[in-house]
C-alpha atoms as a PDB file:
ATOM      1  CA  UNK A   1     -68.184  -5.683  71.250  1.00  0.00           C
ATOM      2  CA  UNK A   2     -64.992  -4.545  72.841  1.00  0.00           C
ATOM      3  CA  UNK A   3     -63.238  -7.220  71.125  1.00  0.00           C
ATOM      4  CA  UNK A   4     -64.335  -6.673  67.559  1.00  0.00           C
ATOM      5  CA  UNK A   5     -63.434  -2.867  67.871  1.00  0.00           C
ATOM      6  CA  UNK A   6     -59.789  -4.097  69.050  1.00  0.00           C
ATOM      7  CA  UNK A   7     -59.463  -6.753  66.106  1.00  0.00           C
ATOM      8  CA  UNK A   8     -61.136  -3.385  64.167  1.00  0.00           C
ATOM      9  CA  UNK A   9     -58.043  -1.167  65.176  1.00  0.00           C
ATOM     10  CA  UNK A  10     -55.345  -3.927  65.006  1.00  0.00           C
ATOM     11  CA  UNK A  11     -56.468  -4.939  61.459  1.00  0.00           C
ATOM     12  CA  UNK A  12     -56.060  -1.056  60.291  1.00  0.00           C
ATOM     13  CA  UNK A  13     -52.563  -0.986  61.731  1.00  0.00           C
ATOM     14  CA  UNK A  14     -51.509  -3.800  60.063  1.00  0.00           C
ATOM     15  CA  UNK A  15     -52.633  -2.340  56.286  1.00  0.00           C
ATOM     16  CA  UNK A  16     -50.961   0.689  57.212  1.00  0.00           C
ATOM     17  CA  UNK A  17     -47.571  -1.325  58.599  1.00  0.00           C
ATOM     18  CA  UNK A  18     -47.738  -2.564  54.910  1.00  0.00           C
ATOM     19  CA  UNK A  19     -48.212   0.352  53.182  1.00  0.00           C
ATOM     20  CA  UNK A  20     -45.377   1.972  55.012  1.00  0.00           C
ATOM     21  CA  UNK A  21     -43.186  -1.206  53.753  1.00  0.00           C
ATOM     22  CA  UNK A  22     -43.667  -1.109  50.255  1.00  0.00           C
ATOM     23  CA  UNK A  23     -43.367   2.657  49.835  1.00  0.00           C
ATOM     24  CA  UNK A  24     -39.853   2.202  51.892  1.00  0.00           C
ATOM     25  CA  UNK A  25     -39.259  -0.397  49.366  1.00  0.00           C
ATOM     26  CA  UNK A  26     -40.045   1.822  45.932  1.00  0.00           C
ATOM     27  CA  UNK A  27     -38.242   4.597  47.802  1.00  0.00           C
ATOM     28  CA  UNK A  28     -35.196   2.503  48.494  1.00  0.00           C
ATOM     29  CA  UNK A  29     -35.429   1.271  44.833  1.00  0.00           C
ATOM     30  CA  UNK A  30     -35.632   4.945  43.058  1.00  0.00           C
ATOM     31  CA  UNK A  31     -32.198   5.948  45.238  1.00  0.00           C
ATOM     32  CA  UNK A  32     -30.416   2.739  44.322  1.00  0.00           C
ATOM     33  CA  UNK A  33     -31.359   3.572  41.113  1.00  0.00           C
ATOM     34  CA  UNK A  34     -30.718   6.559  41.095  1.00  0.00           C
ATOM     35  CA  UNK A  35     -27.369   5.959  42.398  1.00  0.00           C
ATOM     36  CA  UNK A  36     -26.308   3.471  40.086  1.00  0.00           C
ATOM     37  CA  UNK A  37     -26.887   5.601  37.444  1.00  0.00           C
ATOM     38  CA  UNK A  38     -24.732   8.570  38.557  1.00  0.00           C
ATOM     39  CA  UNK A  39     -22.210   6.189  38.893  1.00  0.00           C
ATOM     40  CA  UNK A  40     -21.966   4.425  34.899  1.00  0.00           C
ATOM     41  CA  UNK A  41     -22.127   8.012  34.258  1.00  0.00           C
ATOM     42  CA  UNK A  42     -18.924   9.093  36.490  1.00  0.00           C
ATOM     43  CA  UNK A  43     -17.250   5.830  35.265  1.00  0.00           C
ATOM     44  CA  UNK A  44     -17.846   7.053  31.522  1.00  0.00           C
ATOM     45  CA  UNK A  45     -17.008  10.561  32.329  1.00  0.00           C
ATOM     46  CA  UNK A  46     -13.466   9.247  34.512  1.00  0.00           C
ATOM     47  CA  UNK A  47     -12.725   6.843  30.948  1.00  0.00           C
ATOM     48  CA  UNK A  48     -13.437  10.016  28.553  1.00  0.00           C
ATOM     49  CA  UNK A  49     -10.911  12.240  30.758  1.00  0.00           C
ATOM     50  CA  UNK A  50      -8.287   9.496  31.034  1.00  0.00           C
ATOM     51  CA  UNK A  51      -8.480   8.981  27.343  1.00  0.00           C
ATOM     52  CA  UNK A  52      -7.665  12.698  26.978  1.00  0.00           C
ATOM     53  CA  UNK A  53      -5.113  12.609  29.774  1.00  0.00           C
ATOM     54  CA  UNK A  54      -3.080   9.595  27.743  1.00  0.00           C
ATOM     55  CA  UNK A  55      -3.687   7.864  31.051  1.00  0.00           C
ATOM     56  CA  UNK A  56      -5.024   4.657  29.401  1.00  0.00           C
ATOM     57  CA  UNK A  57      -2.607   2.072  28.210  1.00  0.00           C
ATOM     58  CA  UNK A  58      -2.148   1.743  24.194  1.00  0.00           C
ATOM     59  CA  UNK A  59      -3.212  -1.505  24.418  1.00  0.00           C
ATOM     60  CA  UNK A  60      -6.645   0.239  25.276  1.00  0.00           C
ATOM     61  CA  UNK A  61      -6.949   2.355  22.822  1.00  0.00           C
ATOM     62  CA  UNK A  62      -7.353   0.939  19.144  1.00  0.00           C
ATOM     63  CA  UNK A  63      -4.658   1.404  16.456  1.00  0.00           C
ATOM     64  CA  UNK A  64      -5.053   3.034  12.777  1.00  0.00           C
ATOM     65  CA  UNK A  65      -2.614   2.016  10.432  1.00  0.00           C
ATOM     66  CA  UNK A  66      -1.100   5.078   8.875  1.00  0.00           C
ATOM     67  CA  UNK A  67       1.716   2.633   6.672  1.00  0.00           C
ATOM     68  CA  UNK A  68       1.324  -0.365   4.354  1.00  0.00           C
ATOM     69  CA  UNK A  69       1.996  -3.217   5.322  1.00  0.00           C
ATOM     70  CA  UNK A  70       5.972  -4.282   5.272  1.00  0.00           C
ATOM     71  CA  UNK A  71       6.317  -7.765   3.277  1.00  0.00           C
ATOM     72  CA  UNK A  72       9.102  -9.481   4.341  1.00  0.00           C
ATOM     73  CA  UNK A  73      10.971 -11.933   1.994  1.00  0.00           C
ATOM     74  CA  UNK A  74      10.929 -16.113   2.988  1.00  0.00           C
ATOM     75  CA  UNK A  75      13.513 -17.258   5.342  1.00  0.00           C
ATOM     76  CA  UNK A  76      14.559 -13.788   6.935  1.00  0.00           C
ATOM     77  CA  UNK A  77      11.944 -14.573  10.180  1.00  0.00           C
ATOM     78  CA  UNK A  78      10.283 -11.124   9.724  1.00  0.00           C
ATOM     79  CA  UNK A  79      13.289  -9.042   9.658  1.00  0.00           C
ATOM     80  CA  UNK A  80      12.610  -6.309   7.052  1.00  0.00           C
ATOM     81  CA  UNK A  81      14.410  -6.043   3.557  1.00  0.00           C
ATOM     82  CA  UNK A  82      14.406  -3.016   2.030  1.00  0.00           C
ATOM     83  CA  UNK A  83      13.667  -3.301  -1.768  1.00  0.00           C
ATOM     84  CA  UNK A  84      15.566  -1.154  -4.346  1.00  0.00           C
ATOM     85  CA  UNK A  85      15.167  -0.492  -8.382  1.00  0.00           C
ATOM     86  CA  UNK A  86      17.196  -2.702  -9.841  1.00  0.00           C
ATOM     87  CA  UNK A  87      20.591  -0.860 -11.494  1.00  0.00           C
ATOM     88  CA  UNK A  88      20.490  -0.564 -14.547  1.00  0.00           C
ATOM     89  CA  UNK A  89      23.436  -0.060 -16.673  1.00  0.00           C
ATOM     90  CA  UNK A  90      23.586   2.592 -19.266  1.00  0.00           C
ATOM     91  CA  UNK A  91      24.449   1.344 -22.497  1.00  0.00           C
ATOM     92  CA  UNK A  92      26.645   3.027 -25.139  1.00  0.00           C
ATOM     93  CA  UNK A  93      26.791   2.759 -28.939  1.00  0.00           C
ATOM     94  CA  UNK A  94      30.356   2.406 -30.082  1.00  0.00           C
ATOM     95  CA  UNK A  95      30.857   4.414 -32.930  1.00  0.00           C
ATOM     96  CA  UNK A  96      33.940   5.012 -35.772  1.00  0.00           C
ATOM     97  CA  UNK A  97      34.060   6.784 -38.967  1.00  0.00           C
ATOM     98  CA  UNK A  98      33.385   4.382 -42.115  1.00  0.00           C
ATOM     99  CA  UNK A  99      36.504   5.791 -43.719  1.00  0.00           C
ATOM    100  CA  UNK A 100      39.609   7.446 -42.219  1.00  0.00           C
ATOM    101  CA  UNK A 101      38.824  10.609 -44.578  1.00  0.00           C
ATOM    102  CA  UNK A 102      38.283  14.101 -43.158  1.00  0.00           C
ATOM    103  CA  UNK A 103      35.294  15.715 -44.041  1.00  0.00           C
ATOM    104  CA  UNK A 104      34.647  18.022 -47.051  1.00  0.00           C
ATOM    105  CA  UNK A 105      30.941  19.415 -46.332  1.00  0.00           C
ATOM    106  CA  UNK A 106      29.941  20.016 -43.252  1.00  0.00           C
ATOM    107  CA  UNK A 107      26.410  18.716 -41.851  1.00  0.00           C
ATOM    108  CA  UNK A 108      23.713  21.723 -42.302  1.00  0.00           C
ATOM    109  CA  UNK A 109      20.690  21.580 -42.069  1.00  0.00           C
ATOM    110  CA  UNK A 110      19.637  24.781 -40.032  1.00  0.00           C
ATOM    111  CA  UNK A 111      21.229  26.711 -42.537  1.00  0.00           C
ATOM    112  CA  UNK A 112      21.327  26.729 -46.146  1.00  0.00           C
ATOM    113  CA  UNK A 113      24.655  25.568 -47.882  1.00  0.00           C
ATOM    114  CA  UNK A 114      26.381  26.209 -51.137  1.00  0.00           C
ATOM    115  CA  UNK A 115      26.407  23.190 -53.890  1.00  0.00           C
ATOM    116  CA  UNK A 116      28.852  23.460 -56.296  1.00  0.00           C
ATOM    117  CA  UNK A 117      27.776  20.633 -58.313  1.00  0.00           C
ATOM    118  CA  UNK A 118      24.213  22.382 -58.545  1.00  0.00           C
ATOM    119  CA  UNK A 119      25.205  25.520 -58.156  1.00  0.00           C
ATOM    120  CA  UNK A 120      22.466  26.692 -55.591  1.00  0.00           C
ATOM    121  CA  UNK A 121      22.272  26.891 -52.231  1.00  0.00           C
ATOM    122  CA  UNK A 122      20.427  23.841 -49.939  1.00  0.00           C
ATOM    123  CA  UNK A 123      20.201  21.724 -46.650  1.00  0.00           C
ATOM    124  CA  UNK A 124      22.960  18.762 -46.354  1.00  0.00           C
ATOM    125  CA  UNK A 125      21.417  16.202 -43.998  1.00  0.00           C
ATOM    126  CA  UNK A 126      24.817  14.585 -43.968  1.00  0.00           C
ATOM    127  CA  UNK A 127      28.811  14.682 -44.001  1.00  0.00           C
ATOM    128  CA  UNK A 128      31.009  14.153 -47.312  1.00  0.00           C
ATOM    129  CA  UNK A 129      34.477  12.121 -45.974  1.00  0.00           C
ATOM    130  CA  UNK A 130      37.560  12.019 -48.524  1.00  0.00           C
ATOM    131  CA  UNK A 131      37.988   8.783 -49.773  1.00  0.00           C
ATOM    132  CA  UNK A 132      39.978   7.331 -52.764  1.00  0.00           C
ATOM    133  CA  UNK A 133      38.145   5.331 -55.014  1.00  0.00           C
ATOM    134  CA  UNK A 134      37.401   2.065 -54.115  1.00  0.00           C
ATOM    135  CA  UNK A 135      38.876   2.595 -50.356  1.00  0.00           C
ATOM    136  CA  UNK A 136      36.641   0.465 -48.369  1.00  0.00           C
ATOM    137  CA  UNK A 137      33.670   1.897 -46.416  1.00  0.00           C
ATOM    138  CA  UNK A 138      32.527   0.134 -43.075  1.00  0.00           C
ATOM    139  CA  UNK A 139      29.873   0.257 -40.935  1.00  0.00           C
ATOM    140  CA  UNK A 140      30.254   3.044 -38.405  1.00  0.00           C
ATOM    141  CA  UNK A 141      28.291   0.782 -35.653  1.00  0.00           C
ATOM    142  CA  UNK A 142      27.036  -2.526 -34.863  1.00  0.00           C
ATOM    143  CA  UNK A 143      23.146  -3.030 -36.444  1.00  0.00           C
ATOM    144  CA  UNK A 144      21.293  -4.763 -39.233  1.00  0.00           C
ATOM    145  CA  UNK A 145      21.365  -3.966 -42.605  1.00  0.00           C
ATOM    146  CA  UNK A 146      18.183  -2.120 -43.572  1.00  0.00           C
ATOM    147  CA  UNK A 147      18.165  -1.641 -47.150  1.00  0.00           C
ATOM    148  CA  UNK A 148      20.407  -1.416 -50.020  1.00  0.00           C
ATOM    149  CA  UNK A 149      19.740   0.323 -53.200  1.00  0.00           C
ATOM    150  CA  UNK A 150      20.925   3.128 -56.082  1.00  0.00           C
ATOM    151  CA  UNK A 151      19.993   6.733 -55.037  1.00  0.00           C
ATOM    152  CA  UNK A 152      18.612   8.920 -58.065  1.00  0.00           C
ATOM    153  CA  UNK A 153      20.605  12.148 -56.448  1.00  0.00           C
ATOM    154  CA  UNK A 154      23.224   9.949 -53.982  1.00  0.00           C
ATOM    155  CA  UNK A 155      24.348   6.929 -56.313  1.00  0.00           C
ATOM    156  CA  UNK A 156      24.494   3.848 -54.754  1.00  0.00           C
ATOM    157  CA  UNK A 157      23.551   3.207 -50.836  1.00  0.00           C
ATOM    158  CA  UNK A 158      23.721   1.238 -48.268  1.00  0.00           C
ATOM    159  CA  UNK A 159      21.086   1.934 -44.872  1.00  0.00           C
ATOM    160  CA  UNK A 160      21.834   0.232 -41.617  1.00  0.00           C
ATOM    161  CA  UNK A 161      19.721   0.760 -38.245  1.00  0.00           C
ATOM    162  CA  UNK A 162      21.323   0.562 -34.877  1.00  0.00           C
ATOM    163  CA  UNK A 163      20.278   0.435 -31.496  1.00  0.00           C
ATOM    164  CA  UNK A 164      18.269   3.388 -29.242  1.00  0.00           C
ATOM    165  CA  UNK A 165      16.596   4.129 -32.982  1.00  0.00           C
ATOM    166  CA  UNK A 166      19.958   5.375 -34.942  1.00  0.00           C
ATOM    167  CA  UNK A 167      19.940   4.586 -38.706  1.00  0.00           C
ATOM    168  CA  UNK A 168      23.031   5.315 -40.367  1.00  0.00           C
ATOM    169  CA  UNK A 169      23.194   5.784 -44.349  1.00  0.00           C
ATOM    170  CA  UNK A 170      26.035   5.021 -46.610  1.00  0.00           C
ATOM    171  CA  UNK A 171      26.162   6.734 -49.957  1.00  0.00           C
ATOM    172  CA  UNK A 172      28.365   7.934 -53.387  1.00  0.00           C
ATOM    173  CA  UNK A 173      29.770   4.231 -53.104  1.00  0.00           C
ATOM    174  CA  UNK A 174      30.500   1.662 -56.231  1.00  0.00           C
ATOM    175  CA  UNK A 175      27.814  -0.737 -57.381  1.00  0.00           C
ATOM    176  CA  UNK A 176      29.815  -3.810 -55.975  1.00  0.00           C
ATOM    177  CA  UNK A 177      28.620  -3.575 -52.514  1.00  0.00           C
ATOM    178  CA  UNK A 178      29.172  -6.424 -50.169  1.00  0.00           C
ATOM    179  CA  UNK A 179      26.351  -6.707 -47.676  1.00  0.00           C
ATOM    180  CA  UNK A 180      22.275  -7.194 -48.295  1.00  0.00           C
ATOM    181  CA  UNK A 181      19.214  -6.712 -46.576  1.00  0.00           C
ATOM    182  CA  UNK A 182      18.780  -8.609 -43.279  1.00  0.00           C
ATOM    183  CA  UNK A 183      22.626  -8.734 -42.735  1.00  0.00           C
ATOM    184  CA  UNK A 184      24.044  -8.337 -39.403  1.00  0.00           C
ATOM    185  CA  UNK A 185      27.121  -6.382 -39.236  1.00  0.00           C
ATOM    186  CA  UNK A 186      29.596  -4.999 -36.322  1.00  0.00           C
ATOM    187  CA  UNK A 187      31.724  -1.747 -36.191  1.00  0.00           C
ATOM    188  CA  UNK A 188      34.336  -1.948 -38.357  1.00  0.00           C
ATOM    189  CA  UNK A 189      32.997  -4.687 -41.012  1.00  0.00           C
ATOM    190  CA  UNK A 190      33.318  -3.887 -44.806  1.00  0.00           C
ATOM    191  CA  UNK A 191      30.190  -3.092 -46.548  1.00  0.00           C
ATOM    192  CA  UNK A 192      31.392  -1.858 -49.906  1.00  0.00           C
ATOM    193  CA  UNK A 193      33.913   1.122 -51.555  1.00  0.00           C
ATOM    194  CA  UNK A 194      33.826   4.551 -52.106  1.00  0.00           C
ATOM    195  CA  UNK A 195      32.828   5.755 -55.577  1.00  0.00           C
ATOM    196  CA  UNK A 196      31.434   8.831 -57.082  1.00  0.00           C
ATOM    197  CA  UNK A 197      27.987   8.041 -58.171  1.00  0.00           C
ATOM    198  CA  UNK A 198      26.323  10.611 -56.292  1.00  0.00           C
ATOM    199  CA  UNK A 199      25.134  12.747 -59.049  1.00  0.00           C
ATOM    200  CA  UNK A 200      24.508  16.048 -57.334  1.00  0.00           C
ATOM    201  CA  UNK A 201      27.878  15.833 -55.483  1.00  0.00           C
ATOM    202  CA  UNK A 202      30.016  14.599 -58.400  1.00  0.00           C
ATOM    203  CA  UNK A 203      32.174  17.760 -58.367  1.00  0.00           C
ATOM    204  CA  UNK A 204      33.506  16.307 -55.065  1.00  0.00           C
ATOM    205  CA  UNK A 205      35.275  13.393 -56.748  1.00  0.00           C
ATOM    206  CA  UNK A 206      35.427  10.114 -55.236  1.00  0.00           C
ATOM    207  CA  UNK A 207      34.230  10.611 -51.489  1.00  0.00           C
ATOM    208  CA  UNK A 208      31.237   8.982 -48.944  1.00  0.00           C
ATOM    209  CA  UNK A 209      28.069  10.706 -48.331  1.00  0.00           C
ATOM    210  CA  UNK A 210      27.756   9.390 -44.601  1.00  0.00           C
ATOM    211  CA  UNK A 211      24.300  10.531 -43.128  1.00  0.00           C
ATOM    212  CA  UNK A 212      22.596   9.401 -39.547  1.00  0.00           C
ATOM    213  CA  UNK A 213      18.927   9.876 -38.084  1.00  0.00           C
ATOM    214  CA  UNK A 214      17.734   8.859 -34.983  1.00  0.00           C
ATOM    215  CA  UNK A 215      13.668   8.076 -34.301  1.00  0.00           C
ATOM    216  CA  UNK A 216      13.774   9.136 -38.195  1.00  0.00           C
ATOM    217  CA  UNK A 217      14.654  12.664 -37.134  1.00  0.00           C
ATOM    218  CA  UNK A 218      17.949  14.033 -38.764  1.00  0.00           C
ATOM    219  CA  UNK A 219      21.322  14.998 -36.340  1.00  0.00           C
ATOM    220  CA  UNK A 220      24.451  15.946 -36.835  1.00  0.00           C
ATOM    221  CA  UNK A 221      27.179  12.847 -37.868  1.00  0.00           C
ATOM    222  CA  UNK A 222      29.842  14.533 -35.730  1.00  0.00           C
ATOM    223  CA  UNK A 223      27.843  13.662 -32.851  1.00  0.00           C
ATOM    224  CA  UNK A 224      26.911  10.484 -33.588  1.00  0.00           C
ATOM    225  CA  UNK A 225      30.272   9.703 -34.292  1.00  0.00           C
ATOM    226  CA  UNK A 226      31.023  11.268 -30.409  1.00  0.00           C
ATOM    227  CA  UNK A 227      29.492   8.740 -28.897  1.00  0.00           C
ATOM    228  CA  UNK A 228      32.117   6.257 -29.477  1.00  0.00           C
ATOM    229  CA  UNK A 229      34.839   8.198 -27.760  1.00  0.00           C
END
């Protein structure tokens, strides 16, 4: 009887020996735990403050591109070549007077001129040069013969267009005119003579009606003429 009560007691202390272990074991769990989670946290927390301190290498930190890309041409191993509009040169459309004549009506066309062949008063989209008859006429730039063909009110006419959208327009000449439609001319060629077949200017005697547009908009022949010199 003694015995069993002994093996009774012992038995009791063991189960509580075991208890004891596996709640030291939970507890010792929880704290490691515990611990190791305090310290992802302070690691995390210690990253965030160096990123703010610019402690943390760039090579750390990821890069936006704020540029394009630089393309760099073959063969110049990477180095950069900076790319530039190509020059252009500005072109300019020799000009000369297609006779040697002064003139004897002025351009007008903002203002109302007098006619003395009509006898009224109207726009002149043009210049009238001096010009004996028959002194040869020439084109006042180089361009392509446009049209040729008798004016009812400006006799007989000759219409060449010219680069940048100038048309120039020969007029009063004699019927024998010496170019056609389609004809390529330079500065200076002959395209026919000076007459006096322009009917509402025939009080002006043998002379050239000389006339220029550009983009089909009227301007001033003096001007046109300017851009030769």
């Amino acid at each position: 009887m003694s015995d069993n009560n002994k093996m009774r007691r012992g038995g009791k202390g063991y189960y509580i020996a075991l208890i004891l272990c596996a709640a030291a074991i939970g507890i010792t769990s929880y704290v490691y735990s515990r611990n190791a989670g305090e310290t992802e946290q302070v690691s995390l927390a210690e990253t965030y403050e160096d990123v703010l301190a610019g402690t943390l290498g760039t090579e750390d930190i990821p890069v936006i591109a704020t540029q394009p890309p630089v393309q760099t041409q073959p063969g110049t191993s990477g180095a950069v070549k900076e790319t530039t509009p190509a020059a252009t040169e500005k072109r300019v459309l020799k000009t000369m007077s297609p006779v040697s004549g002064s003139a004897i009506h002025g351009y007008s066309m903002e203002a109302l001129s007098y006619n003395q062949t009509t006898r009224d008063w109207r726009t002149h989209n043009g210049i009238d040069l001096a010009a004996e008859a028959g002194a040869e006429v020439c084109a006042a730039a180089d361009g392509e013969v446009y049209t040729v063909y008798e004016d009812d009110s400006l006799g007989y006419t000759v219409v060449i267009r010219h680069a940048d959208g100038y048309t120039t327009r020969y007029c009063s000449l004699t019927e024998d005119i010496t170019v056609k439609p389609g004809d390529k001319v330079t500065m200076g060629q002959v395209i026919g003579c000076a007459g006096d077949s322009a009917i509402v200017e025939s009080t002006l005697g043998s002379h050239v009606h000389f006339s220029v547009t550009r983009y089909d908009e009227p301007m001033d022949p003096d001007e046109f003429l300017a851009l030769g010199q």
